[in-house]
C-alpha atoms as a PDB file:
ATOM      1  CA  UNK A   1       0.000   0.000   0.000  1.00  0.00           C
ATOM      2  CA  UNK A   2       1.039   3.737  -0.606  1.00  0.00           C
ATOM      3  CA  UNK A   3       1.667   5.479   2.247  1.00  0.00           C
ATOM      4  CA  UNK A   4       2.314   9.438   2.817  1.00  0.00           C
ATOM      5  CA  UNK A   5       3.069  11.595   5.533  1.00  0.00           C
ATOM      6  CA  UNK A   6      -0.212  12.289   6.729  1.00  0.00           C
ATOM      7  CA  UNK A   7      -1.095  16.194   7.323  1.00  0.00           C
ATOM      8  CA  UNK A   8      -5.375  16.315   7.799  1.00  0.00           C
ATOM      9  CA  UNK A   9      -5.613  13.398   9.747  1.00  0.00           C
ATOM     10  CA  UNK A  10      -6.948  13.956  13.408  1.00  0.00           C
ATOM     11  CA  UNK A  11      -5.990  12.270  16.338  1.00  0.00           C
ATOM     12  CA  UNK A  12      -8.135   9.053  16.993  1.00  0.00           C
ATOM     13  CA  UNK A  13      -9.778  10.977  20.245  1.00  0.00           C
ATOM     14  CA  UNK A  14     -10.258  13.968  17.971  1.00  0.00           C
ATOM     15  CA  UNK A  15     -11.958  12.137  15.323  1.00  0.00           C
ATOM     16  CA  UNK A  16     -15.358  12.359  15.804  1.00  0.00           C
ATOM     17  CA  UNK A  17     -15.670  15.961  16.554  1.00  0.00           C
ATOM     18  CA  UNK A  18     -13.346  16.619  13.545  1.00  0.00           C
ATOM     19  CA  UNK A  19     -15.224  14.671  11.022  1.00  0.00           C
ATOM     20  CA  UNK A  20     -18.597  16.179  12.177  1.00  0.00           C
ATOM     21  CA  UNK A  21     -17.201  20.053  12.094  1.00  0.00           C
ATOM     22  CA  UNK A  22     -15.953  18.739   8.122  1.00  0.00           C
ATOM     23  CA  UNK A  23     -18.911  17.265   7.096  1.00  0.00           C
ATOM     24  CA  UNK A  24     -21.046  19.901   8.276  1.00  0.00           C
ATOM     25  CA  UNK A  25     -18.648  22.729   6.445  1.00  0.00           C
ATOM     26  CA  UNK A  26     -18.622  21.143   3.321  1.00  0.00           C
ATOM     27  CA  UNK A  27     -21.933  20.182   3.143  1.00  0.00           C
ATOM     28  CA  UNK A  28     -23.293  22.674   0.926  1.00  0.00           C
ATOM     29  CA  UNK A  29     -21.268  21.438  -2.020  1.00  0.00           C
ATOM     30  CA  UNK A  30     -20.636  17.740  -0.746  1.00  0.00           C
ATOM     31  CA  UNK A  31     -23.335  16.445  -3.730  1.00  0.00           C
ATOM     32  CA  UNK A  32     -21.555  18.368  -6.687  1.00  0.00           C
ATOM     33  CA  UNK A  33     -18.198  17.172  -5.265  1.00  0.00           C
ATOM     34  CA  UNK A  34     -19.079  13.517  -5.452  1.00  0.00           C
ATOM     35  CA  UNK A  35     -20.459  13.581  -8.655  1.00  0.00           C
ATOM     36  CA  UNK A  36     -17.771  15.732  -9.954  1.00  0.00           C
ATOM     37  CA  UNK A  37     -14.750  13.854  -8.374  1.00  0.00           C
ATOM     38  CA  UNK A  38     -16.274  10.544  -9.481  1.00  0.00           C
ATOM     39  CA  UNK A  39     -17.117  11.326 -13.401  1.00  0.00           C
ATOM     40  CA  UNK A  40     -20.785  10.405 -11.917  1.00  0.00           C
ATOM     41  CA  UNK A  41     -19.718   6.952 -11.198  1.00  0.00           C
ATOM     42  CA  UNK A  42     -21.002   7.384  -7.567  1.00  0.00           C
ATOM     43  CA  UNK A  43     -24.367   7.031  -8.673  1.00  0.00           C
ATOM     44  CA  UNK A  44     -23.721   3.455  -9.794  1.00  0.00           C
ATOM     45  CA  UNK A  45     -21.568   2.484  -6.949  1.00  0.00           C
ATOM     46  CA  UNK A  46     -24.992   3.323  -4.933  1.00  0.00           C
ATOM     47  CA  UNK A  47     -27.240   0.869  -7.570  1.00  0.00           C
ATOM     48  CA  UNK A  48     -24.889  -1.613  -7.292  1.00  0.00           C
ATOM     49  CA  UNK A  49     -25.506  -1.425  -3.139  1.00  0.00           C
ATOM     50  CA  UNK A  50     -29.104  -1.414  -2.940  1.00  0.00           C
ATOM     51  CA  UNK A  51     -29.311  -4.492  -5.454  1.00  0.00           C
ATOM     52  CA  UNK A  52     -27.182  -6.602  -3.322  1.00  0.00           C
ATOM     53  CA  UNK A  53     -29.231  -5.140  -0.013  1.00  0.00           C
ATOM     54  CA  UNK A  54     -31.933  -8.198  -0.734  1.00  0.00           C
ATOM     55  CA  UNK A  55     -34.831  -5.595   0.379  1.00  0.00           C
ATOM     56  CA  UNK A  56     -36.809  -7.306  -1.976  1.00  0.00           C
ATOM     57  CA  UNK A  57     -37.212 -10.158   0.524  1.00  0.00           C
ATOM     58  CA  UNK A  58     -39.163  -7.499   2.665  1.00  0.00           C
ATOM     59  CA  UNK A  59     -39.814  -4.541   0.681  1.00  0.00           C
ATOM     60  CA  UNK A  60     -42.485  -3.134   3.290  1.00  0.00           C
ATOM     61  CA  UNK A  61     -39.898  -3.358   6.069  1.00  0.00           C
ATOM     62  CA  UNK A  62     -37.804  -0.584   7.974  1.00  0.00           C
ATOM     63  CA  UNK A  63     -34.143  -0.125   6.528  1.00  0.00           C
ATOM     64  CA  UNK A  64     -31.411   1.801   7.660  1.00  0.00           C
ATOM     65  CA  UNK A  65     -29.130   4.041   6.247  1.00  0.00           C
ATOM     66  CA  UNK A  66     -26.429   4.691   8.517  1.00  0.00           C
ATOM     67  CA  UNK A  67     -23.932   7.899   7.699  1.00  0.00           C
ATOM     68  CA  UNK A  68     -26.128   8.881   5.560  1.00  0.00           C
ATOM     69  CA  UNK A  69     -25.135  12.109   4.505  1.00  0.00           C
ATOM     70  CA  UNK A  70     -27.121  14.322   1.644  1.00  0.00           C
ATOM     71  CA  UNK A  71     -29.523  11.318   1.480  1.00  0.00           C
ATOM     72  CA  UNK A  72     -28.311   9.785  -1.650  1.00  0.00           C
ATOM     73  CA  UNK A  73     -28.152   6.081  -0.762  1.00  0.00           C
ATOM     74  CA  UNK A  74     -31.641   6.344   1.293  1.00  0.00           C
ATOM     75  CA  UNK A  75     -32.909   7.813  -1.801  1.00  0.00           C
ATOM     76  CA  UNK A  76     -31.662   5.294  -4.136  1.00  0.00           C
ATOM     77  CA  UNK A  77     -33.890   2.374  -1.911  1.00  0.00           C
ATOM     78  CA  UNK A  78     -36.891   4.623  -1.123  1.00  0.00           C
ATOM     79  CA  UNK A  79     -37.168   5.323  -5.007  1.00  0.00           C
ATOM     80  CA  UNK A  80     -37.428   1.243  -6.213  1.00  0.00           C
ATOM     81  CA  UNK A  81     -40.276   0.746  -7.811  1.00  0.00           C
ATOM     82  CA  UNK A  82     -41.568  -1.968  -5.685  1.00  0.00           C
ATOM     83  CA  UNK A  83     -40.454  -0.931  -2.579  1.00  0.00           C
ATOM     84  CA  UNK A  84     -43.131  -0.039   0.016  1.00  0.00           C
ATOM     85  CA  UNK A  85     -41.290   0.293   2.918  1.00  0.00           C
ATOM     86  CA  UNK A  86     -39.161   3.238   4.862  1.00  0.00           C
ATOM     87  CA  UNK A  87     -35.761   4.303   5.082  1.00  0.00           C
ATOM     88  CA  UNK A  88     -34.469   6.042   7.826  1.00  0.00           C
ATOM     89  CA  UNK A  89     -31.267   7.800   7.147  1.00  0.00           C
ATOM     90  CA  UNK A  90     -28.998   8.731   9.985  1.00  0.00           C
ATOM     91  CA  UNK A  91     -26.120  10.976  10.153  1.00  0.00           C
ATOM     92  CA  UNK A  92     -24.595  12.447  13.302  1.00  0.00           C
ATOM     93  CA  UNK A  93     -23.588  16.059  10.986  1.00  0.00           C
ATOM     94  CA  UNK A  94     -27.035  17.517  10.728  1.00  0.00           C
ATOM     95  CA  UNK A  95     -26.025  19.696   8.178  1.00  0.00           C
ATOM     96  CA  UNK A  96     -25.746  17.264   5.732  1.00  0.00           C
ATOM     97  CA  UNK A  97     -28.792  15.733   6.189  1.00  0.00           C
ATOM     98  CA  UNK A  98     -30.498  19.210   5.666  1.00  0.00           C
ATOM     99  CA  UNK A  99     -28.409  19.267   2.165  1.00  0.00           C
ATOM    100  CA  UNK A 100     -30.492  16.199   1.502  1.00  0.00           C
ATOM    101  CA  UNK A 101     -33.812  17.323   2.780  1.00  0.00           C
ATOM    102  CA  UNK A 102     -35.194  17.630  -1.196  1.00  0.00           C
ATOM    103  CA  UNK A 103     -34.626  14.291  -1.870  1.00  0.00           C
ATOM    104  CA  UNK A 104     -37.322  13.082   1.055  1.00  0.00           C
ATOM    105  CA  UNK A 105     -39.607  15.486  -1.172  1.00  0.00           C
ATOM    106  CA  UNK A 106     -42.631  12.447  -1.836  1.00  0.00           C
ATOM    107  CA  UNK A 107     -40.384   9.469  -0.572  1.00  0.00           C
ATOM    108  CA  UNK A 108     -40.549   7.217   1.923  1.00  0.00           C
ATOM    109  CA  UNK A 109     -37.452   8.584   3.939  1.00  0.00           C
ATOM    110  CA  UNK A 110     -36.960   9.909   7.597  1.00  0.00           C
ATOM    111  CA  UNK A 111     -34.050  11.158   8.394  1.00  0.00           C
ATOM    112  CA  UNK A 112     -32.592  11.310  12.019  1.00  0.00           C
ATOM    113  CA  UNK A 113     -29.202  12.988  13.796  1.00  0.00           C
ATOM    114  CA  UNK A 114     -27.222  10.412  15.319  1.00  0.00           C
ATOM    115  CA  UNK A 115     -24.041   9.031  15.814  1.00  0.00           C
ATOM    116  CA  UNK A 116     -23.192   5.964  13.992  1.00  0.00           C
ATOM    117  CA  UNK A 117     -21.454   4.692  17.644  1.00  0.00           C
ATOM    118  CA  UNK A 118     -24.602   4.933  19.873  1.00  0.00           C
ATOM    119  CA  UNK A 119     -27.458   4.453  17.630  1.00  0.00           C
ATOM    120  CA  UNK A 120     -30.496   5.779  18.879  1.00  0.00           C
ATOM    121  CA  UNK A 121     -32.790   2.449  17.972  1.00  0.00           C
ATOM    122  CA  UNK A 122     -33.614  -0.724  19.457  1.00  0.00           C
ATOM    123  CA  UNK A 123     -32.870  -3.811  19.203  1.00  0.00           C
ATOM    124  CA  UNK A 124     -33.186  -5.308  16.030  1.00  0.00           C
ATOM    125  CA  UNK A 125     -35.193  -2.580  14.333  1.00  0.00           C
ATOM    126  CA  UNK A 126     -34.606  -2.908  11.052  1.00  0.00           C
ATOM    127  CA  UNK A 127     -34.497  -5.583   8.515  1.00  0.00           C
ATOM    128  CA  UNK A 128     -31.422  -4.005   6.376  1.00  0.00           C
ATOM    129  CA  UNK A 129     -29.073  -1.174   6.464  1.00  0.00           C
ATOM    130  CA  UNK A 130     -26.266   0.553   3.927  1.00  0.00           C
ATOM    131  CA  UNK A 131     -23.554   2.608   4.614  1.00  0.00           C
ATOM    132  CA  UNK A 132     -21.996   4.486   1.645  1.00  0.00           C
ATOM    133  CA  UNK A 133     -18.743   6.065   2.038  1.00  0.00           C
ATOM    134  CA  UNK A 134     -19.316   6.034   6.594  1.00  0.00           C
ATOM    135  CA  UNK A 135     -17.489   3.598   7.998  1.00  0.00           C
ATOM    136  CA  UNK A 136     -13.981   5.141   6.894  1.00  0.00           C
ATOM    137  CA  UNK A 137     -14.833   8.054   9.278  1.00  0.00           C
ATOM    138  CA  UNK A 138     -15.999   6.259  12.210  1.00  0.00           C
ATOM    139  CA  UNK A 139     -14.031   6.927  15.407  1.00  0.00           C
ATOM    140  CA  UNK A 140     -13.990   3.134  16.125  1.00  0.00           C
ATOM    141  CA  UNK A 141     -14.408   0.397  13.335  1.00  0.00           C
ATOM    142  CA  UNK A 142     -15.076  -2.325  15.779  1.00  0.00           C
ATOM    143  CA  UNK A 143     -17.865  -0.778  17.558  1.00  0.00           C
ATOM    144  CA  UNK A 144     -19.608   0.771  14.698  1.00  0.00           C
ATOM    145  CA  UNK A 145     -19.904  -2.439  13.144  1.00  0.00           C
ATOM    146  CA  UNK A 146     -21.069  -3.572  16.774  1.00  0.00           C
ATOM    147  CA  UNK A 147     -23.576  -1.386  16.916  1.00  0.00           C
ATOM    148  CA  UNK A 148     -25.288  -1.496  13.393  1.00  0.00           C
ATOM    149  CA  UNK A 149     -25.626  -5.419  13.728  1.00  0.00           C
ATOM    150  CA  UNK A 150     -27.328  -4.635  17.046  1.00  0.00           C
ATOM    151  CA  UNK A 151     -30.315  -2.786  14.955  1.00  0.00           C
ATOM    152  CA  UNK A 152     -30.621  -5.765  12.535  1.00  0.00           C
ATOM    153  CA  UNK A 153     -32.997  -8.299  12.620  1.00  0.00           C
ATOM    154  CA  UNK A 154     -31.334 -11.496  12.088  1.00  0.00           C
ATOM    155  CA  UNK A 155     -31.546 -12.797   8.525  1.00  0.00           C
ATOM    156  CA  UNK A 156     -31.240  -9.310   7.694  1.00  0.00           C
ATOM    157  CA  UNK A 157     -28.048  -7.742   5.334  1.00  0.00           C
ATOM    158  CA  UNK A 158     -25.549  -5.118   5.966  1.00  0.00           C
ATOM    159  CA  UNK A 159     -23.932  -3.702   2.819  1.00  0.00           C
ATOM    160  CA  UNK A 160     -21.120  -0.804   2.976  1.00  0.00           C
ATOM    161  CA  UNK A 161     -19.588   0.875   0.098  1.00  0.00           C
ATOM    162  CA  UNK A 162     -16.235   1.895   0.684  1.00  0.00           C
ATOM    163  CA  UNK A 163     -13.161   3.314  -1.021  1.00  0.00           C
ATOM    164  CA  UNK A 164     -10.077   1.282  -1.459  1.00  0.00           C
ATOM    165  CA  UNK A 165      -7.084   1.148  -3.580  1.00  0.00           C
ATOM    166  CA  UNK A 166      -6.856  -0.774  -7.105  1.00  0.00           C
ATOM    167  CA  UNK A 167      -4.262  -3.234  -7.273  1.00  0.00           C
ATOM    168  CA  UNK A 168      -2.916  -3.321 -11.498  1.00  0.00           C
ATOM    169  CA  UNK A 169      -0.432  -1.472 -12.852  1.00  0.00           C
ATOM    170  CA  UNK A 170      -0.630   1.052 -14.921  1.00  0.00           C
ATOM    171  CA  UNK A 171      -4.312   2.140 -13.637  1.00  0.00           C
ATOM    172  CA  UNK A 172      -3.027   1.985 -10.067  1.00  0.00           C
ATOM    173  CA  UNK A 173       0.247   5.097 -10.962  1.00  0.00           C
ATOM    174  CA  UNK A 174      -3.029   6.735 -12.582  1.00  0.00           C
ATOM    175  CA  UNK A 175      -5.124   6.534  -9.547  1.00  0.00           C
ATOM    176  CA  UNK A 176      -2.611   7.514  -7.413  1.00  0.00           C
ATOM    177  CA  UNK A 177      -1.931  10.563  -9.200  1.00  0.00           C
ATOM    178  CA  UNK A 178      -5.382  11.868  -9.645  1.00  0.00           C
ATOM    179  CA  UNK A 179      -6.407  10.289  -6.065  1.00  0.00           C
ATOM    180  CA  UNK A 180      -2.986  12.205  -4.069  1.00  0.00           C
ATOM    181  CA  UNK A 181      -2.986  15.525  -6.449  1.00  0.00           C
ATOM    182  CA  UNK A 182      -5.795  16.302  -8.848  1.00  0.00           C
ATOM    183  CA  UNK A 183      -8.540  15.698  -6.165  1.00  0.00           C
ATOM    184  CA  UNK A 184      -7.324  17.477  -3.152  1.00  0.00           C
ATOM    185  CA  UNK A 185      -7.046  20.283  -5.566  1.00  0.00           C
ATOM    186  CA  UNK A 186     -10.043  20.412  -7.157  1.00  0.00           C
ATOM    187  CA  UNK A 187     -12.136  19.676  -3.749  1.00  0.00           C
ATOM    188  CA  UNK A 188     -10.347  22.663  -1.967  1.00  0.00           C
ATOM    189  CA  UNK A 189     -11.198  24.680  -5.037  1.00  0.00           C
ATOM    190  CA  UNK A 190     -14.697  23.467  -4.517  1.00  0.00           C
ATOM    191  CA  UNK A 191     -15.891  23.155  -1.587  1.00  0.00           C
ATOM    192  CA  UNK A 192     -13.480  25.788  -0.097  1.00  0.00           C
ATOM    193  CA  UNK A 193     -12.239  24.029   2.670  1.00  0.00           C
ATOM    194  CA  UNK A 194      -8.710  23.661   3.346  1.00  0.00           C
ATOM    195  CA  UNK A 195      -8.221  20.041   4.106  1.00  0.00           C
ATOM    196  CA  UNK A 196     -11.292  18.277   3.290  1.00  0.00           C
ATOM    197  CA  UNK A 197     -10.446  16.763   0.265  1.00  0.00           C
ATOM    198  CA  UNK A 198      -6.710  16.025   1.797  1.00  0.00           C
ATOM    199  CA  UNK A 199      -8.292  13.953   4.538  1.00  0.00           C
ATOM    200  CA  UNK A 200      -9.863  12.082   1.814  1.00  0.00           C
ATOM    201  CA  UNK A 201      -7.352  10.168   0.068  1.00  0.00           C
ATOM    202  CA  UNK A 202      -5.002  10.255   3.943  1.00  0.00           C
ATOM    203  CA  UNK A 203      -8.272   8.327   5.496  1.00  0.00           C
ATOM    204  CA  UNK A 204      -8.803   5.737   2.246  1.00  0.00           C
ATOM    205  CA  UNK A 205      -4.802   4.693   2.352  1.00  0.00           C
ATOM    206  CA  UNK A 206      -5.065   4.147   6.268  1.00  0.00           C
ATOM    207  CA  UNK A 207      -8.148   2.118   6.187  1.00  0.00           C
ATOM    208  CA  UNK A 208      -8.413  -1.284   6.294  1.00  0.00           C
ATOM    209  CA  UNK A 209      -8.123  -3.538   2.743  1.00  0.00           C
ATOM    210  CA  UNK A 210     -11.330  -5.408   1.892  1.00  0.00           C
ATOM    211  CA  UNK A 211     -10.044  -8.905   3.418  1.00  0.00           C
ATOM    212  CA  UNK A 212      -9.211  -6.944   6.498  1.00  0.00           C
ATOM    213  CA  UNK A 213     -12.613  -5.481   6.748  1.00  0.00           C
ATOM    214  CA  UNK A 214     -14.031  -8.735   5.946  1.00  0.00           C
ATOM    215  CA  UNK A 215     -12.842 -10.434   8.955  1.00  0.00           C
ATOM    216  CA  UNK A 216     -13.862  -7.369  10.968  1.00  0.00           C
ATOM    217  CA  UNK A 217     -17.662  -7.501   9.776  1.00  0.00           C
ATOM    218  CA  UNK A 218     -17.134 -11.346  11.036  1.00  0.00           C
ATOM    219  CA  UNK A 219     -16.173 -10.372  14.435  1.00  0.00           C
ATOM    220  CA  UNK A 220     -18.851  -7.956  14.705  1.00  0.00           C
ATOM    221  CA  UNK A 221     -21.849 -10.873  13.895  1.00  0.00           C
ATOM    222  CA  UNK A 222     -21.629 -10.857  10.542  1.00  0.00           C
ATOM    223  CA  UNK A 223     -22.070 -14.479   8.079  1.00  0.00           C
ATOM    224  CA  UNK A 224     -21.687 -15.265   4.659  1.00  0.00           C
ATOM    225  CA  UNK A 225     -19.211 -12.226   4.409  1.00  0.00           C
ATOM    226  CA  UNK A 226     -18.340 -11.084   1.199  1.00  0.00           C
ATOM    227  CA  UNK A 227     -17.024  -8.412  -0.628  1.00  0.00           C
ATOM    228  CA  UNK A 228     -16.449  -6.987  -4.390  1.00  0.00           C
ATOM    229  CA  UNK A 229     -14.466  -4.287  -5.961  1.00  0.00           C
ATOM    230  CA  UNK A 230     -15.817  -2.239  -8.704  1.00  0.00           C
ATOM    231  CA  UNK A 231     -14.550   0.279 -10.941  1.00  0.00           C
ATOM    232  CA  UNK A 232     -11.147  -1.003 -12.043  1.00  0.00           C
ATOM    233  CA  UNK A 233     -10.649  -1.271  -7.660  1.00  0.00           C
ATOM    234  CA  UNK A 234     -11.158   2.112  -6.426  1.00  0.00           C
ATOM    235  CA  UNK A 235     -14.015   0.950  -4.858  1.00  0.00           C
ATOM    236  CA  UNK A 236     -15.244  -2.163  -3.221  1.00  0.00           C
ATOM    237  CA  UNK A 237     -19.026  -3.574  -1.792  1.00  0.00           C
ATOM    238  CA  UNK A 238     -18.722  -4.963   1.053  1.00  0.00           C
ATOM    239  CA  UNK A 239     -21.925  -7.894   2.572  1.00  0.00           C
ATOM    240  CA  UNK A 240     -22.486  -9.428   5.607  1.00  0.00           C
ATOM    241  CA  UNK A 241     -25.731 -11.047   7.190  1.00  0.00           C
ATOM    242  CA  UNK A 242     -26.690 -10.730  10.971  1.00  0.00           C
ATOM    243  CA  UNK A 243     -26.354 -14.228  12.305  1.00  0.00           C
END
């Protein structure tokens, strides 16, 4: 893996308050930055989630988007044209859900504050979740993993899209290059914050690789455990059932 001297990474006991004051800063231009940054692919990356969610096996039930952000992911289940049930997206930077609040406009979606660590639900309360782009900025992996197959009903999936570095040569020296100096660029230009789009590529290189976050989705209650990487490897779905 490429490593650099990191420079917008916080401290792991600063984390959470630093990712919240980002989140909610950037928020305003967080949607044009994803689809800009990822030529649109984004949108995909989200399809590709929801079909392996299995919400067809309940589509009146309750599901759970967790980090939910501007709503995008929520939206992308709420809007299936079968689906009858409700999504309830969480996010612990309120300002980003308000960014999203016009795509709840005639869906099925609720959206609540909370913090991914101590989720404000019972027991077993849904019968899926998704997290798209979260679990990179939670404070602690383990327990956020914990805690989300705590909500689910057993039999139910978990499915996380994450970022993660592509493993062929020459597209991985192209990546790197875009990923390292083209994007932290064009996201500070953006969204006008000064490290946002620094902490970006600094979080993806120190996260775990998808065999790594495998076995941690196992320790957490997860079965039949599973992951794939699309988009040449920049990107990887991740699957796990509650036991």
């Amino acid at each position: 893996m490429v490593r650099q001297h990191s420079t917008a990474l916080p401290a792991d006991a600063e984390k959470s308050a630093h990712v919240r004051r980002m989140f909610s800063t950037i928020a305003p231009r967080y949607d044009l930055l994803n689809h800009l940054l990822s030529l649109n692919i984004d949108k995909l990356w989200r399809r590709r989630a929801v079909d392996k969610l299995n919400w067809e096996r309940k589509p009146d039930g309750r599901y759970l988007d967790n980090c939910a952000g501007t709503l995008d992911l929520s939206r992308e289940l709420a809007q299936r044209k079968s689906f009858r049930g409700v999504v309830v997206g969480s996010d612990f930077a309120y300002p980003m859900l308000k960014g999203g609040e016009k795509k709840r406009s005639n869906m099925p979606i609720a959206a609540v504050c909370a913090d991914a660590l101590d989720l404000p639900y019972r027991d077993a309360a849904f019968d899926g979740a998704t997290v798209g782009f979260g679990v990179r900025n939670l404070a602690n992996l383990d327990a956020g993993f914990r805690e989300m197959v705590r909500v689910l009903r057993p039999g139910s999936k978990l499915v996380v899209l994450e970022f993660t570095t592509p493993s062929w040569q020459p597209f991985r020296g192209l990546y790197f290059f875009y990923f390292l100096h083209v994007l932290p660029l064009v996201g500070k230009l953006v969204s006008r914050h000064g490290s946002a789009y620094t902490y970006l590529p600094e979080s993806v290189l120190r996260f775990p690789e998808p065999p790594e976050l495998s076995r941690i989705m196992e320790e957490a209650g997860l079965s039949d455990v599973g992951y794939k990487r699309l988009s040449g490897g920049i990107v990887a779905l991740h699957w796990g059932t509650r036991v």
